[in-house]
C-alpha atoms as a PDB file:
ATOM      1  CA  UNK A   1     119.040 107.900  88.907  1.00  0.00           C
ATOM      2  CA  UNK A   2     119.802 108.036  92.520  1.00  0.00           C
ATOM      3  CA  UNK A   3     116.762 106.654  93.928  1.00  0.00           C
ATOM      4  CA  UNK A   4     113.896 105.007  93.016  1.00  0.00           C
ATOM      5  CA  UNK A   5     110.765 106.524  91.978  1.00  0.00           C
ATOM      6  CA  UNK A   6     108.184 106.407  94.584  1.00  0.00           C
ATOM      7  CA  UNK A   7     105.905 108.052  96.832  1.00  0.00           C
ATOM      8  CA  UNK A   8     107.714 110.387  99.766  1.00  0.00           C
ATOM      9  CA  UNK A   9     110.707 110.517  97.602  1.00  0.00           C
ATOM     10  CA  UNK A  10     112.171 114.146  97.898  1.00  0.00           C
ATOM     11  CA  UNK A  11     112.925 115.336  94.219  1.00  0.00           C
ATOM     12  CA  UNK A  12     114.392 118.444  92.415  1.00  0.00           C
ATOM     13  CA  UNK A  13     112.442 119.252  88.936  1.00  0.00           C
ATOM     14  CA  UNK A  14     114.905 119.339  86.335  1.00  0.00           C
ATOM     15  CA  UNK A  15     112.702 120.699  83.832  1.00  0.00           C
ATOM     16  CA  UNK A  16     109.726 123.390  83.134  1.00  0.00           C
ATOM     17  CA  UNK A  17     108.888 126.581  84.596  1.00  0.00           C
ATOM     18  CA  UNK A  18     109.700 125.221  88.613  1.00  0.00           C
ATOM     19  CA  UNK A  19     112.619 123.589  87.486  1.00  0.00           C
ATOM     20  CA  UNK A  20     115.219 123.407  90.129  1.00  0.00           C
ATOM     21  CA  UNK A  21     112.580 123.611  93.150  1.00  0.00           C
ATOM     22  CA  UNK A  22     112.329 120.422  95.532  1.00  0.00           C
ATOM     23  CA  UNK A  23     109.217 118.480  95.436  1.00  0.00           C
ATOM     24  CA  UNK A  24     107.618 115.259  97.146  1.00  0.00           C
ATOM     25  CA  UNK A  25     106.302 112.634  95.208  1.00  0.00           C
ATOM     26  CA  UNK A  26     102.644 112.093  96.263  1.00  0.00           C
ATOM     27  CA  UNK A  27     101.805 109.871  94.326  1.00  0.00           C
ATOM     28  CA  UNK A  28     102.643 107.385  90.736  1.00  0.00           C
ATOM     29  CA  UNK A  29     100.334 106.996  87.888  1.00  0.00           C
ATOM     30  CA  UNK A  30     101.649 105.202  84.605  1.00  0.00           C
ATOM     31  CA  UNK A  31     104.734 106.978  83.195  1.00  0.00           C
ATOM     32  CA  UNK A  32     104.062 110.071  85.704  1.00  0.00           C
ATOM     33  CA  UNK A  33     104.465 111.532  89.010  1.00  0.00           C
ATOM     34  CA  UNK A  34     102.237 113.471  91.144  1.00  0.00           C
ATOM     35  CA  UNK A  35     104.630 116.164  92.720  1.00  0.00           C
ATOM     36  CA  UNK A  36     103.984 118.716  95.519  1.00  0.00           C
ATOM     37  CA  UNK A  37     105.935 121.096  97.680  1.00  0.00           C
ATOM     38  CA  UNK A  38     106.808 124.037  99.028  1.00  0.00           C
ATOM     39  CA  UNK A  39     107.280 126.310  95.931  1.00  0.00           C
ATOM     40  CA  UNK A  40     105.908 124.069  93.476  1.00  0.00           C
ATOM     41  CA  UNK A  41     101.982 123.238  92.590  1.00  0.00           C
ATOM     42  CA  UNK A  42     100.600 119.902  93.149  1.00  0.00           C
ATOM     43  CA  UNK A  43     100.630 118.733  89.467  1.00  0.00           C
ATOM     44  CA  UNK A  44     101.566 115.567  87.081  1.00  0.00           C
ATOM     45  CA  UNK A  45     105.183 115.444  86.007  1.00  0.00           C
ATOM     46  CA  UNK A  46     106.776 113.060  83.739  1.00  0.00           C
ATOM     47  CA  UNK A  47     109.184 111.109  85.937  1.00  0.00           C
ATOM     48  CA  UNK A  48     112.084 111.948  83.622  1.00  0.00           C
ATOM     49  CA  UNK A  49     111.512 115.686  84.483  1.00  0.00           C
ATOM     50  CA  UNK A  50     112.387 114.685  87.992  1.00  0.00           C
ATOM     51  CA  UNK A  51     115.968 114.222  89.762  1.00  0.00           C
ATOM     52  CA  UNK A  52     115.233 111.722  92.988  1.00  0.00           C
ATOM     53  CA  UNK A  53     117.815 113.776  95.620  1.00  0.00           C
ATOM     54  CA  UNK A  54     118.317 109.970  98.100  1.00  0.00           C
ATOM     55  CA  UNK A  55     116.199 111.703 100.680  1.00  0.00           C
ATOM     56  CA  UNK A  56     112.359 110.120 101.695  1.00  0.00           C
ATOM     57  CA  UNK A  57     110.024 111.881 103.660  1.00  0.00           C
ATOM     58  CA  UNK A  58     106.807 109.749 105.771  1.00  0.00           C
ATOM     59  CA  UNK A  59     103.949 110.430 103.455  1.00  0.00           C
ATOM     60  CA  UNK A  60     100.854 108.227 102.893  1.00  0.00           C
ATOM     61  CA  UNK A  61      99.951 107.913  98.942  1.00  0.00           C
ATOM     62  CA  UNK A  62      97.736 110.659  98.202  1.00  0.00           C
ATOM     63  CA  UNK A  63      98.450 113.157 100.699  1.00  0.00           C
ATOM     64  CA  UNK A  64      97.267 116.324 100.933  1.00  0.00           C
ATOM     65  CA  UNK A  65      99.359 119.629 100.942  1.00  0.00           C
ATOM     66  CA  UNK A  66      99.589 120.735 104.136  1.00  0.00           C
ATOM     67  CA  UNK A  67     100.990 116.901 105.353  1.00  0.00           C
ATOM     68  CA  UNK A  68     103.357 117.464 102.719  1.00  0.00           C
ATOM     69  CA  UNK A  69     104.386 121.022 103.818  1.00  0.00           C
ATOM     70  CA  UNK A  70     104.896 119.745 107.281  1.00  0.00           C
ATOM     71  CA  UNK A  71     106.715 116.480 106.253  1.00  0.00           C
ATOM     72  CA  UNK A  72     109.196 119.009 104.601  1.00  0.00           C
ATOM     73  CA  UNK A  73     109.598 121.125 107.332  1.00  0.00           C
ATOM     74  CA  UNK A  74     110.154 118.193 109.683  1.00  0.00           C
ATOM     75  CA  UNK A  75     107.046 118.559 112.080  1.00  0.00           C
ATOM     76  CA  UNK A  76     104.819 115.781 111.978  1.00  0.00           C
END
């Protein structure tokens, strides 16, 4: 992998209905990732469903979707 898994890590889903879409890690539970973004739900992905792109995003654990949206768009 190119990164490490952890939370404001910017990732593309490589599998499932949204796969190819970017998403921000939120948040790490055991085995799993909770994912957000733009054009993908706030849900709980396996970690090996996910492709860490190198880039990191300022996010608190647990934040909510509109910090998320913003942190992705670059406003703070």
């Amino acid at each position: 992998m190119a990164a490490a898994i952890e939370v404001g890590v910017v990732c593309i889903k490589t599998k499932g209905r949204e796969a190819g879409r970017k998403a921000v890690i939120v948040d790490i539970e055991k085995g799993f990732a909770i994912i957000d973004g733009l054009n993908v739900k706030r849900k709980k992905c396996n970690i090996f469903h996910l492709f860490p792109t190198g880039k990191r995003v300022s996010l608190k654990k647990g934040a909510k979707h509109e910090e998320v949206l913003n942190a992705l768009k670059g406003g703070k």
